[in-house]
N, C-alpha and C. Protein backbone atom coordinates (compact mmCIF):
# COMPACT_ATOMS: atom_id res chain seq x y z
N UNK A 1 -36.13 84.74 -114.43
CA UNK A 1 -35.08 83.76 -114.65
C UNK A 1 -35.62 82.38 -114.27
N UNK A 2 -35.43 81.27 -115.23
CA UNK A 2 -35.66 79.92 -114.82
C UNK A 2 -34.51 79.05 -114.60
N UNK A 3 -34.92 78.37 -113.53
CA UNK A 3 -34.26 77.11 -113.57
C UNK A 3 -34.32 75.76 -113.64
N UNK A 4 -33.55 75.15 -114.68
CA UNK A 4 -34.61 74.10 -115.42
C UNK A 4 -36.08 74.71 -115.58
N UNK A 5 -36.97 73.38 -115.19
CA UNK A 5 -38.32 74.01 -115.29
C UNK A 5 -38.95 74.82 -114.01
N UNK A 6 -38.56 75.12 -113.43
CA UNK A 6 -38.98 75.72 -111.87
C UNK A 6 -38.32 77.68 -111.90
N UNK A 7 -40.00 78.04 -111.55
CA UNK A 7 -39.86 79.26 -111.63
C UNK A 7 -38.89 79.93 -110.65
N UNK A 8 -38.08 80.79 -110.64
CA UNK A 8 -37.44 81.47 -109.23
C UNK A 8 -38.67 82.46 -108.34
N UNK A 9 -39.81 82.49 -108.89
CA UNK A 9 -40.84 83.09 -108.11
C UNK A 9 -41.20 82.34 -107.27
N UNK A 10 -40.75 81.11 -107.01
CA UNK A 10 -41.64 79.92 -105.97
C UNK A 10 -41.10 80.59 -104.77
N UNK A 11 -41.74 80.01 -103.56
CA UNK A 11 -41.61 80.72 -102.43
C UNK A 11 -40.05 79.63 -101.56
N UNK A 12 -39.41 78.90 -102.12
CA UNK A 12 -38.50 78.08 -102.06
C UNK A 12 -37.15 78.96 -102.28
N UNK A 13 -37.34 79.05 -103.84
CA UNK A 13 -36.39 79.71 -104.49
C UNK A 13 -36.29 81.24 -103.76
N UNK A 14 -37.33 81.81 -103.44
CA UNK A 14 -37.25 82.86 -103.05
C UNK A 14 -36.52 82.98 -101.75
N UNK A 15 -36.58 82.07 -100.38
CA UNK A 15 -35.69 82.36 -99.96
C UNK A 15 -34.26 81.95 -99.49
N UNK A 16 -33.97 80.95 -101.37
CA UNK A 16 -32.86 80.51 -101.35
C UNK A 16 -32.06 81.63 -102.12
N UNK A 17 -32.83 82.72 -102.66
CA UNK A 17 -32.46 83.94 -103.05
C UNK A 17 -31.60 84.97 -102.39
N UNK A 18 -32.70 84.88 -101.00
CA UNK A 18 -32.29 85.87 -99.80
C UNK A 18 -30.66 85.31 -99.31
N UNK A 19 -30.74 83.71 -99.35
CA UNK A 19 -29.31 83.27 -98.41
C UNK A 19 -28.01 83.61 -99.63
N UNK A 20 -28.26 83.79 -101.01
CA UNK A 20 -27.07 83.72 -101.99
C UNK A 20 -27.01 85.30 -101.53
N UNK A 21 -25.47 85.43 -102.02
CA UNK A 21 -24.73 86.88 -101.10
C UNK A 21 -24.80 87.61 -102.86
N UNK A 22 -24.74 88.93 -102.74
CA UNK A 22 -25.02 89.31 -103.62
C UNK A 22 -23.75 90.00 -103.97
N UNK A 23 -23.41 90.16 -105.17
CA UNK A 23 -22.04 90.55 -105.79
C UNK A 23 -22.61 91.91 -106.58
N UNK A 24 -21.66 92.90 -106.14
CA UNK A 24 -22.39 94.26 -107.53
C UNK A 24 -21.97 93.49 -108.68
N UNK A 25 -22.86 94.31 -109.36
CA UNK A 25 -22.31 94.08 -110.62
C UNK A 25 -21.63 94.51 -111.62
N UNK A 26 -20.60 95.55 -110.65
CA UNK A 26 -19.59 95.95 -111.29
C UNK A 26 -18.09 94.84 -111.29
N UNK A 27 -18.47 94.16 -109.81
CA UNK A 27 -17.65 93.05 -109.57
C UNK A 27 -17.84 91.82 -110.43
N UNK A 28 -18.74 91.58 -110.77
CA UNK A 28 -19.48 90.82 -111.75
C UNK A 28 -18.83 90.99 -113.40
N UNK A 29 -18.80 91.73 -113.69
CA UNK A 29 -18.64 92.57 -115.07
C UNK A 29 -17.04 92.34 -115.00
N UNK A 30 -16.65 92.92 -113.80
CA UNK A 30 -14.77 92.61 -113.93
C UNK A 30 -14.72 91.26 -114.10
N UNK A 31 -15.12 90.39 -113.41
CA UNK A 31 -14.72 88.72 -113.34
C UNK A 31 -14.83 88.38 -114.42
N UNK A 32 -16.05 88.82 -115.15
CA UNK A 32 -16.46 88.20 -116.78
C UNK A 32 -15.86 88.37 -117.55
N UNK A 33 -15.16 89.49 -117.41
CA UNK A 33 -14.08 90.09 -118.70
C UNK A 33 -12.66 89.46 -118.41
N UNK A 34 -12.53 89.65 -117.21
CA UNK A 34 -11.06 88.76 -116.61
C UNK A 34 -10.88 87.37 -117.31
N UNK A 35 -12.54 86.31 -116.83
CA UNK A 35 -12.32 84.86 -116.84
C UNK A 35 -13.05 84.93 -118.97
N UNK A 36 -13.13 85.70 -119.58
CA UNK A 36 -13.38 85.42 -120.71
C UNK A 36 -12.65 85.65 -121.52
N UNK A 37 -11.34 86.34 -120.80
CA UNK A 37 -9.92 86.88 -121.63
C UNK A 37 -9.31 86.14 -121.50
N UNK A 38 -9.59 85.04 -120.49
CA UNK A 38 -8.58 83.84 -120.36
C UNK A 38 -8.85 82.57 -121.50
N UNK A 39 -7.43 81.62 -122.22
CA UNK A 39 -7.93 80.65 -122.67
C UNK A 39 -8.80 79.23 -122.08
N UNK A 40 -9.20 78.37 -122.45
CA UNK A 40 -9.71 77.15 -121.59
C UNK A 40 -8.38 76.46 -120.75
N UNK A 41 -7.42 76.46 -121.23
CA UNK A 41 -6.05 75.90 -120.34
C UNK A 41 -6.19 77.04 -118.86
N UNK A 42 -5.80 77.88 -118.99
CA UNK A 42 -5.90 78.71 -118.09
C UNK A 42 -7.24 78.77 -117.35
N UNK A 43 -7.95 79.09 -117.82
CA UNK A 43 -9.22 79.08 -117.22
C UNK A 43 -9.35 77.34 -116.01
N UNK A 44 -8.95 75.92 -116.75
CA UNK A 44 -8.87 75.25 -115.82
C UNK A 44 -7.59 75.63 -114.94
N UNK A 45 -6.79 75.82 -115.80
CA UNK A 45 -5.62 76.24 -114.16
C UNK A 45 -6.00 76.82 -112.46
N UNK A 46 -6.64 78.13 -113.29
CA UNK A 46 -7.35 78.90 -112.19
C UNK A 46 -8.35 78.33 -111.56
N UNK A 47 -9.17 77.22 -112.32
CA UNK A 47 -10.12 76.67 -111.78
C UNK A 47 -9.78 75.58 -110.70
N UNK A 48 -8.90 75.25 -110.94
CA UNK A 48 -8.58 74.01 -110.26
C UNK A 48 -7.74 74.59 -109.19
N UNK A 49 -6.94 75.62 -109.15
CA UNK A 49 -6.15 76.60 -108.04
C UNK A 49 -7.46 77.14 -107.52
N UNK A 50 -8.30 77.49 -107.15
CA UNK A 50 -9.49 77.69 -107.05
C UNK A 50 -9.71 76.63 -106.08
N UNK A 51 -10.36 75.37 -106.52
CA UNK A 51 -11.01 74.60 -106.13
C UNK A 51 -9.44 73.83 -104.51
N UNK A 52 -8.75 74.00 -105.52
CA UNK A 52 -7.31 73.46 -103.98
C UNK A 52 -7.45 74.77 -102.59
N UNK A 53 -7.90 75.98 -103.14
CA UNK A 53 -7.69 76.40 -101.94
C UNK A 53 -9.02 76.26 -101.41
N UNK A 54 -9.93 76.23 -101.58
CA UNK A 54 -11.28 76.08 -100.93
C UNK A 54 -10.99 74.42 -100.26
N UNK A 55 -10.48 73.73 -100.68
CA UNK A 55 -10.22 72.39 -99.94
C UNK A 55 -9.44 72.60 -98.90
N UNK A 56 -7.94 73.13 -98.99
CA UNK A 56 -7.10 73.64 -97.99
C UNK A 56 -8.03 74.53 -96.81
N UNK A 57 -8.12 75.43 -97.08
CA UNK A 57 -9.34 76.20 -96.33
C UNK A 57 -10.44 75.72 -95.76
N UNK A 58 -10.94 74.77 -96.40
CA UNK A 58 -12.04 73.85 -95.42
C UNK A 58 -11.15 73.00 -94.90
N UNK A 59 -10.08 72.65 -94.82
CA UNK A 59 -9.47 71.45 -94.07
C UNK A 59 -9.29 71.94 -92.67
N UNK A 60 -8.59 73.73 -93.21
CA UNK A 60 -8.01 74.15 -91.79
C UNK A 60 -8.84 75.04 -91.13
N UNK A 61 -9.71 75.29 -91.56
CA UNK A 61 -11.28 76.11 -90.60
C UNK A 61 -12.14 75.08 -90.27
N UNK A 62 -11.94 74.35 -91.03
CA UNK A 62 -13.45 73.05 -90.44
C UNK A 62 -13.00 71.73 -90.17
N UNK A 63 -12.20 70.94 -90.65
CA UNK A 63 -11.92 69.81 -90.47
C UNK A 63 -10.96 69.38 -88.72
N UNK A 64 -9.62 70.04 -89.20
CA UNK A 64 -8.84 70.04 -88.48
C UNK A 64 -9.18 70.40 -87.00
N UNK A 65 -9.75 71.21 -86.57
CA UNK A 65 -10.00 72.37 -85.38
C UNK A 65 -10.80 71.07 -84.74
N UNK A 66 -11.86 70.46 -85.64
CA UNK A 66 -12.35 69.61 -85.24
C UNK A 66 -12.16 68.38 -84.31
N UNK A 67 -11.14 67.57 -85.66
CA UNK A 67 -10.40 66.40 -85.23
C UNK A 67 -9.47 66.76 -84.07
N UNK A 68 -9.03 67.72 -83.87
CA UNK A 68 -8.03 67.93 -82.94
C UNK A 68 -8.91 68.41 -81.68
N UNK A 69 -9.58 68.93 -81.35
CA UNK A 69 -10.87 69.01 -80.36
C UNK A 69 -11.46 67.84 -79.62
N UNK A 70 -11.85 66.77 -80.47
CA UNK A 70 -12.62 65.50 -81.04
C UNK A 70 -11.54 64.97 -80.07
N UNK A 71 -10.34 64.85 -80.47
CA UNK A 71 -8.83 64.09 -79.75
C UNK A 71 -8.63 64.65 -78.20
N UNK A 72 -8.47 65.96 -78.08
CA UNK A 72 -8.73 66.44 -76.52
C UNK A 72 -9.70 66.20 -75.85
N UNK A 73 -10.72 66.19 -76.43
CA UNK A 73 -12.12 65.61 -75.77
C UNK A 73 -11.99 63.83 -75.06
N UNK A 74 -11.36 62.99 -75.92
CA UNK A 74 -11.05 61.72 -75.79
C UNK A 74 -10.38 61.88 -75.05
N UNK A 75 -9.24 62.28 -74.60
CA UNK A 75 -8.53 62.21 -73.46
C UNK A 75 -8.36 63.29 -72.32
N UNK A 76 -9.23 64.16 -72.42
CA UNK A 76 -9.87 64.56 -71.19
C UNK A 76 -11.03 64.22 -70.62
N UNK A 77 -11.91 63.05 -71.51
CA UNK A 77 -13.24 62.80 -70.75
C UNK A 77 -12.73 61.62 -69.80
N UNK A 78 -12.12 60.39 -69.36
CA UNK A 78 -11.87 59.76 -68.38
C UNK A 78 -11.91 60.56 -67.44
N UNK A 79 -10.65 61.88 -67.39
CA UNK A 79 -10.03 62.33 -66.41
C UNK A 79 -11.81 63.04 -65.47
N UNK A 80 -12.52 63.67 -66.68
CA UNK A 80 -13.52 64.76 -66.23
C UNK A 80 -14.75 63.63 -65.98
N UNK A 81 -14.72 62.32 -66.67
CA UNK A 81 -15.91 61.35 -65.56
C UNK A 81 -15.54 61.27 -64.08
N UNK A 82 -14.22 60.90 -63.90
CA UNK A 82 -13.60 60.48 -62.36
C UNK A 82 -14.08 61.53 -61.68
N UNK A 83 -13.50 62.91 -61.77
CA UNK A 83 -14.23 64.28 -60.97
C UNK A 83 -15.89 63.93 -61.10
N UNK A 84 -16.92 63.52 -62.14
CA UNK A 84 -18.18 63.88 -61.94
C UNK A 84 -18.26 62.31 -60.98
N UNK A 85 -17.41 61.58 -61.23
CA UNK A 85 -18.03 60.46 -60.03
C UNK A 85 -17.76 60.79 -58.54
N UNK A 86 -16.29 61.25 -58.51
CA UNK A 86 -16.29 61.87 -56.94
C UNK A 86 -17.04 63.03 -56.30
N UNK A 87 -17.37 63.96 -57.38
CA UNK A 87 -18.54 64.75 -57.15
C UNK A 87 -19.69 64.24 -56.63
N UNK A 88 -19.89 63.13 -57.35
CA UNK A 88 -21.73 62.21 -56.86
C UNK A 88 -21.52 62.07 -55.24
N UNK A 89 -20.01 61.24 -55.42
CA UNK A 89 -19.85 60.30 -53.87
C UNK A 89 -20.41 61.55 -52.72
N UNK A 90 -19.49 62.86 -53.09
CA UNK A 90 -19.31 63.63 -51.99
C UNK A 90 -20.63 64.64 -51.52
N UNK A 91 -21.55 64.53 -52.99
CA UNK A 91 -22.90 65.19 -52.53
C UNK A 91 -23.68 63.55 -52.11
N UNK A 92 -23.58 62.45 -52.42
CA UNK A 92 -24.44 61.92 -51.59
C UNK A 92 -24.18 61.85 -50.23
N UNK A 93 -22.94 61.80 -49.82
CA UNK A 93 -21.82 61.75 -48.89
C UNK A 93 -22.54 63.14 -47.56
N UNK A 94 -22.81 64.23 -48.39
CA UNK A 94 -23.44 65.51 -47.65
C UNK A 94 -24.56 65.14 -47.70
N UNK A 95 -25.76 64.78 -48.49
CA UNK A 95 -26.84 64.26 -48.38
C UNK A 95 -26.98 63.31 -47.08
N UNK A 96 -26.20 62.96 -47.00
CA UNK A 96 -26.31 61.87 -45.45
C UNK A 96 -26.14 62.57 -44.34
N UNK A 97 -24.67 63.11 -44.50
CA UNK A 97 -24.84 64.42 -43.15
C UNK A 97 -26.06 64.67 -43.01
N UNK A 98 -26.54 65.71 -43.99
CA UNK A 98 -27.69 66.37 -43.43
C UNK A 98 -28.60 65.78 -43.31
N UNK A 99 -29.30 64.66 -43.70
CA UNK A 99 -30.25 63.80 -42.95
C UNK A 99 -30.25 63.37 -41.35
N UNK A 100 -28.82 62.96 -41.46
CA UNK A 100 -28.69 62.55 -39.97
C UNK A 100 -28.49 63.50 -38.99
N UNK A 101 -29.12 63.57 -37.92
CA UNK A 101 -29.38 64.34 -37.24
C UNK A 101 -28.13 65.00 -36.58
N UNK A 102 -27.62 65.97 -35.56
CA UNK A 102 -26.42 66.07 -35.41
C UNK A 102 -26.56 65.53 -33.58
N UNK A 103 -25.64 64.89 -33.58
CA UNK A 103 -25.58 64.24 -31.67
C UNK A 103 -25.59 65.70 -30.97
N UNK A 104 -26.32 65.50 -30.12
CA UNK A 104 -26.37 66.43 -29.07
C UNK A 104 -25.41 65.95 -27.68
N UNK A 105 -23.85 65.84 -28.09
CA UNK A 105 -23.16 65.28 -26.80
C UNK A 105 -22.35 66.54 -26.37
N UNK A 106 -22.45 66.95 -25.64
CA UNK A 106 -21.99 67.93 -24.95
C UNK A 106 -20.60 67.87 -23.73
N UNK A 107 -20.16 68.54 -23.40
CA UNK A 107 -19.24 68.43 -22.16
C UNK A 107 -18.79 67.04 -21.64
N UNK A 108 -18.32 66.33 -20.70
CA UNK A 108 -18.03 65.17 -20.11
C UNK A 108 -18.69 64.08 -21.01
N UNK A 109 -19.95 64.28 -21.87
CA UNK A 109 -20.51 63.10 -22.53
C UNK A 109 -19.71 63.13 -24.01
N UNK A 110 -19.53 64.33 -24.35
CA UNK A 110 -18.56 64.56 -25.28
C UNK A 110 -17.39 63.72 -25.17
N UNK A 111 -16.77 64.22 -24.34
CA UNK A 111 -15.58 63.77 -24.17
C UNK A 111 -15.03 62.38 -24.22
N UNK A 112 -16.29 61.58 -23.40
CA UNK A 112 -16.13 59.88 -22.59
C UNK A 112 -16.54 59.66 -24.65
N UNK A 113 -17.43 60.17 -25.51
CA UNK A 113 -17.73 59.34 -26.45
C UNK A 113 -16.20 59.29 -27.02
N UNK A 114 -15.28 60.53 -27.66
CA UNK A 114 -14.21 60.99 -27.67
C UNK A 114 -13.05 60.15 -27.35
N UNK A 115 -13.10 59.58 -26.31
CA UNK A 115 -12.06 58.78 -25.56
C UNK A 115 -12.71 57.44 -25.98
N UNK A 116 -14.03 56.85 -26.34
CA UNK A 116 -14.12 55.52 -26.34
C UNK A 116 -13.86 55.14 -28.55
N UNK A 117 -14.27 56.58 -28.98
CA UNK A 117 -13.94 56.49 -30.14
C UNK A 117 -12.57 56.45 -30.86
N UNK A 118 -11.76 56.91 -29.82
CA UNK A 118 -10.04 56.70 -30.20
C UNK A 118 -9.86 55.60 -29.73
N UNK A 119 -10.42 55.03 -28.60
CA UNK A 119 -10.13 53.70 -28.40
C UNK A 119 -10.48 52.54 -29.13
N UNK A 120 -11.72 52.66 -30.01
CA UNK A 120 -12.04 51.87 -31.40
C UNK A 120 -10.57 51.71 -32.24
N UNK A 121 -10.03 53.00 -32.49
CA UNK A 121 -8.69 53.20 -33.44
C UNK A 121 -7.56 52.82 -32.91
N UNK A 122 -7.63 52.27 -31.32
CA UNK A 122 -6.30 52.15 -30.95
C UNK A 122 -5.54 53.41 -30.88
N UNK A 123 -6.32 54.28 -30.36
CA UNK A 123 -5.49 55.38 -29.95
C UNK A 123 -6.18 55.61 -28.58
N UNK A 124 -4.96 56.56 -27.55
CA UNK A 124 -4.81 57.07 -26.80
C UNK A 124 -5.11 58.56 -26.50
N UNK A 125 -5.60 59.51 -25.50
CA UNK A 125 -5.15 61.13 -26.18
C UNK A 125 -4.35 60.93 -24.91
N UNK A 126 -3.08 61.67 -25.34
CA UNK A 126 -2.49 62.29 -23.95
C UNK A 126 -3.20 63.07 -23.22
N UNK A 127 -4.11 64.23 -24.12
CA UNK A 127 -4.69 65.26 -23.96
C UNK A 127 -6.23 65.46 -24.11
N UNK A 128 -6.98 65.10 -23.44
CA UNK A 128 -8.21 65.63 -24.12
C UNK A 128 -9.16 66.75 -23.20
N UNK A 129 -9.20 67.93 -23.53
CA UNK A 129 -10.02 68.72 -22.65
C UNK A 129 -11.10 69.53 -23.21
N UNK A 130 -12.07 69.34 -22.85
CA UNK A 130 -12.85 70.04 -22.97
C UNK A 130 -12.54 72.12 -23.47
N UNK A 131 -13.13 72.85 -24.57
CA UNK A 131 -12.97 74.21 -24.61
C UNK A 131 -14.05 75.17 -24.45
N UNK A 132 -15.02 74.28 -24.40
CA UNK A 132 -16.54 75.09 -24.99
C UNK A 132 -17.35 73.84 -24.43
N UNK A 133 -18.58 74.63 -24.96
CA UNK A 133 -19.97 73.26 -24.46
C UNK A 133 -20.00 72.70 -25.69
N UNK A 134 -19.40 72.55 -26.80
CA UNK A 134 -18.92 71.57 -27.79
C UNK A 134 -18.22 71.42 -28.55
N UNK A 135 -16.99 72.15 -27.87
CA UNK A 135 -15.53 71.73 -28.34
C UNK A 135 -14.47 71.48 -27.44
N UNK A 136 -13.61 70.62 -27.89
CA UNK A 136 -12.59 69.89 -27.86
C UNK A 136 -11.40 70.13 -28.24
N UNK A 137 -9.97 70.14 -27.03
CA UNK A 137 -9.12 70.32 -27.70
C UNK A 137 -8.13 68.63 -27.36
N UNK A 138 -7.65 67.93 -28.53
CA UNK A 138 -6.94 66.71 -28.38
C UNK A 138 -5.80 66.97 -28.50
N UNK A 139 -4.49 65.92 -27.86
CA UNK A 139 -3.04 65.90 -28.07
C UNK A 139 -3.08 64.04 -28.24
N UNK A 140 -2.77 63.95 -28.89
CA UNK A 140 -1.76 62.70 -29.42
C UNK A 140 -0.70 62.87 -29.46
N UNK A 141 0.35 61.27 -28.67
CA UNK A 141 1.87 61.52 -28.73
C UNK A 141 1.84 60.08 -29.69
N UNK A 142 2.84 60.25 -30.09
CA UNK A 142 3.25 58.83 -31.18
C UNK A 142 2.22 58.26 -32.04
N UNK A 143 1.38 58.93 -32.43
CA UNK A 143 0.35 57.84 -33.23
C UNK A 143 0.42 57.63 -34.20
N UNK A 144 0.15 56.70 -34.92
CA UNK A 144 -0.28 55.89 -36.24
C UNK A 144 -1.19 56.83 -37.53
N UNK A 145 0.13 57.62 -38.05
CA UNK A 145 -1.24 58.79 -39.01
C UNK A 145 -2.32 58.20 -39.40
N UNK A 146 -1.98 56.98 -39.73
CA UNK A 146 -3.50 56.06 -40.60
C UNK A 146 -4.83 56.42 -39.93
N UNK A 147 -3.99 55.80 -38.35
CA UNK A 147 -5.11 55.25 -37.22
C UNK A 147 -5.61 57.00 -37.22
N UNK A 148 -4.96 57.98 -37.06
CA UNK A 148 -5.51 58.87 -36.93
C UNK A 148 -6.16 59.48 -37.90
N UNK A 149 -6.13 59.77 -39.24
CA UNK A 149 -7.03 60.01 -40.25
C UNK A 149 -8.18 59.24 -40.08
N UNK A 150 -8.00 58.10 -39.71
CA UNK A 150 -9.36 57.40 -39.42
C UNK A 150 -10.45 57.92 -38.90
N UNK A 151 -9.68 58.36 -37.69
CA UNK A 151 -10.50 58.49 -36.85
C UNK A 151 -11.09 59.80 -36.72
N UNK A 152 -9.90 60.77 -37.68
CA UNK A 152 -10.86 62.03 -37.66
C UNK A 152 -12.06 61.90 -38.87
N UNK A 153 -12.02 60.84 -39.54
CA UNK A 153 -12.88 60.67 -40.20
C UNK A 153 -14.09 60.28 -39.59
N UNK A 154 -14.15 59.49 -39.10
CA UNK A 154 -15.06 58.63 -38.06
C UNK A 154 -15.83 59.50 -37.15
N UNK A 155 -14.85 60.54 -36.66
CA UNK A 155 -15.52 61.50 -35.42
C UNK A 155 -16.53 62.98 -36.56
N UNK A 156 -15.91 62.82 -37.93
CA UNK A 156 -16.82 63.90 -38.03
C UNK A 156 -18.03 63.27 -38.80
N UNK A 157 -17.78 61.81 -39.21
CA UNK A 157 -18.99 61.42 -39.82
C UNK A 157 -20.09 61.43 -38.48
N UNK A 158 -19.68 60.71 -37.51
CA UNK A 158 -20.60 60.47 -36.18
C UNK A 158 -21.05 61.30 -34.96
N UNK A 159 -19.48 62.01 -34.83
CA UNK A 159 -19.80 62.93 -34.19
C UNK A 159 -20.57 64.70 -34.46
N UNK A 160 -20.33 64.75 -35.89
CA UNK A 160 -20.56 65.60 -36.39
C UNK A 160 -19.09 66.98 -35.94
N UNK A 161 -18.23 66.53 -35.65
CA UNK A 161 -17.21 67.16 -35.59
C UNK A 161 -15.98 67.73 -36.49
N UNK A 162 -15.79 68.76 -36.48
CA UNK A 162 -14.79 69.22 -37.30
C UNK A 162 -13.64 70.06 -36.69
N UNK A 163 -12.54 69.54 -37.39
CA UNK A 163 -11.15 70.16 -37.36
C UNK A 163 -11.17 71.98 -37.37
N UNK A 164 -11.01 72.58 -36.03
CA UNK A 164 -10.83 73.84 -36.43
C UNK A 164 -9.94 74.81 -36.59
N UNK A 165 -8.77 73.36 -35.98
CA UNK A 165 -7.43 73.81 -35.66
C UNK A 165 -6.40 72.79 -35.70
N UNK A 166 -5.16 72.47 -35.97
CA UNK A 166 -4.44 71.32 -36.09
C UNK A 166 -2.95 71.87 -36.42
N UNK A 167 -1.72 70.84 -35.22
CA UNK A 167 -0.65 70.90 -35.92
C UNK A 167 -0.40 69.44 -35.72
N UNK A 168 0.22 68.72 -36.95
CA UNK A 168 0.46 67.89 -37.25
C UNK A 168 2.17 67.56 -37.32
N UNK A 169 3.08 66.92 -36.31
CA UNK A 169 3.82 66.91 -36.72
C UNK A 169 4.95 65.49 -36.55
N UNK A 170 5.82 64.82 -37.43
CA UNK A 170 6.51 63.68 -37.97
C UNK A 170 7.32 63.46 -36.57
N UNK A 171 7.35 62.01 -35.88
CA UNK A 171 8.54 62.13 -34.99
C UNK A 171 9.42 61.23 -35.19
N UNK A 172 9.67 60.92 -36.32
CA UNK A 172 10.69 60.59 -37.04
C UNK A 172 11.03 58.87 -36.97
N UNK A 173 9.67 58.27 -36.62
CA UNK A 173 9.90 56.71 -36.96
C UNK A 173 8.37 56.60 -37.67
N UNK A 174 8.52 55.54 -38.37
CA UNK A 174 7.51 55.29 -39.70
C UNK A 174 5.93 55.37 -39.20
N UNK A 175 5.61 56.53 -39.72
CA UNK A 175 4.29 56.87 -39.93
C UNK A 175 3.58 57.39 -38.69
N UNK A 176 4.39 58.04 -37.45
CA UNK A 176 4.07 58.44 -36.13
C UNK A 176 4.26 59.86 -36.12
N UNK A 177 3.03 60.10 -35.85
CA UNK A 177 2.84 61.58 -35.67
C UNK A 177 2.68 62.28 -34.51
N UNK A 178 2.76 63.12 -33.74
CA UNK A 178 2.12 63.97 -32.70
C UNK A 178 1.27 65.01 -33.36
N UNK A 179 0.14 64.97 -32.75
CA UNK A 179 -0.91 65.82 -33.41
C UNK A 179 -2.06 66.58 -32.11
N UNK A 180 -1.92 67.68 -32.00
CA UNK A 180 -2.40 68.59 -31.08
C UNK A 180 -3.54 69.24 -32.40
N UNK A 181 -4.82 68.96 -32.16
CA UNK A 181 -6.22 69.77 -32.82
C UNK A 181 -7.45 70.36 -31.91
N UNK A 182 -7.97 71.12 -32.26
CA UNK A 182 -8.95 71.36 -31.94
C UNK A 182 -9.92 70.90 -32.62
N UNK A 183 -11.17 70.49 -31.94
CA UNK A 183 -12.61 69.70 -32.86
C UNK A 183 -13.87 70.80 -32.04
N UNK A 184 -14.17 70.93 -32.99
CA UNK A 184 -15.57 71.87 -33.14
C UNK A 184 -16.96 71.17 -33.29
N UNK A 185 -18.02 70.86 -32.58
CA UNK A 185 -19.09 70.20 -33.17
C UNK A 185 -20.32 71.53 -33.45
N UNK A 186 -21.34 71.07 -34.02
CA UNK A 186 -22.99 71.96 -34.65
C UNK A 186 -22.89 73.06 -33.23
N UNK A 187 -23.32 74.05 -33.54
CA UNK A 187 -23.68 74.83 -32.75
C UNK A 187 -22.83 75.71 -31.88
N UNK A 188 -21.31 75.03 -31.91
CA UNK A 188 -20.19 75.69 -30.74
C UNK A 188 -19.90 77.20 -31.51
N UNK A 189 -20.00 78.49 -30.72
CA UNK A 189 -19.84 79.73 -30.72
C UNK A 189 -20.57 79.92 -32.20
N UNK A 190 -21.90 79.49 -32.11
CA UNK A 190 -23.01 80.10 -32.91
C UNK A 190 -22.67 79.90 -34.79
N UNK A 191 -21.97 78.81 -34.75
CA UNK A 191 -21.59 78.04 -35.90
C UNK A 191 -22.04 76.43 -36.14
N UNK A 192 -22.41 76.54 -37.37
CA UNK A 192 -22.80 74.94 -37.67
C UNK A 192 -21.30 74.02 -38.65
């Protein structure tokens, strides 16, 4: 078989051969007799009903699925940059932890840093006692939640301390809390 002038033996054609799907040719033989019993009016009818659903059909398998994807994508990528930027902050954020070494303040030196670091925040402890050779249990009466988020911020960037225990609770004038925690630093009961 030729096409135009180009043999179907070329090694091109050949395996544009392999990708065309092959029809028996008994299926073949029906279509021919079907579409040759038809007049040319008909024959475009069908042709053109034909050609509308292959358009419909590519609209709604390929086009659509797309554009509407394409549209969720647009307004979920702001939301999913903000997460990959607070992601960066919080691994460079750990990257620093672990560079910096962890204070080795222990007992009474613990404590005096403890008491001079709430005093940066303008806080007080009612309570501060020692539990361990590097933990801490604090009571705050009336404080300033701000001042105190601060400062537990502050104590675990510097001190290397963490919350292992906490009740937090409202005493009913603007933004004053009583807050009884425990703080844990590197190493207390064989934990980092």
């Amino acid at each position: 078989m030729k096409f135009g002038n180009r043999s179907t033996s070329s090694p091109a054609f050949a395996r544009l051969g392999r990708l065309r799907p092959r029809v028996p040719d008994a299926w073949r033989e029906r279509f021919d007799t079907f579409w040759n019993a038809r007049n040319p009016r008909e024959q475009a009818i069908l042709g053109g009903g034909a050609l509308v659903l292959v358009l419909v059909f590519g609209y709604l398998v390929l086009w659509e699925p797309a554009a509407t994807g394409r549209d969720r994508l647009m307004r979920h990528l702001p939301v999913q940059r903000a997460d990959l930027a607070e992601m960066e902050t919080l691994a460079q954020e750990a990257r620093g932890l672990q560079a910096s070494p962890a204070p080795s303040l222990r007992g009474d030196a613990l404590t005096q840093a403890l008491q001079d670091s709430l005093a940066q925040h303008g806080l007080k402890a009612t309570r501060l006692a020692p539990t361990g050779e590097s933990a801490v249990q604090i009571q705050l009466d009336k404080a300033a939640f701000g001042a105190v988020t601060s400062w537990l911020q502050d104590v675990r960037a510097q001190q290397r301390l963490k919350v292992t225990d906490a009740k937090i609770s409202y005493v009913g004038a603007t933004a004053l809390v009583n807050v009884t925690a425990t703080l844990q630093g590197p190493g207390a009961g064989g934990r980092n």
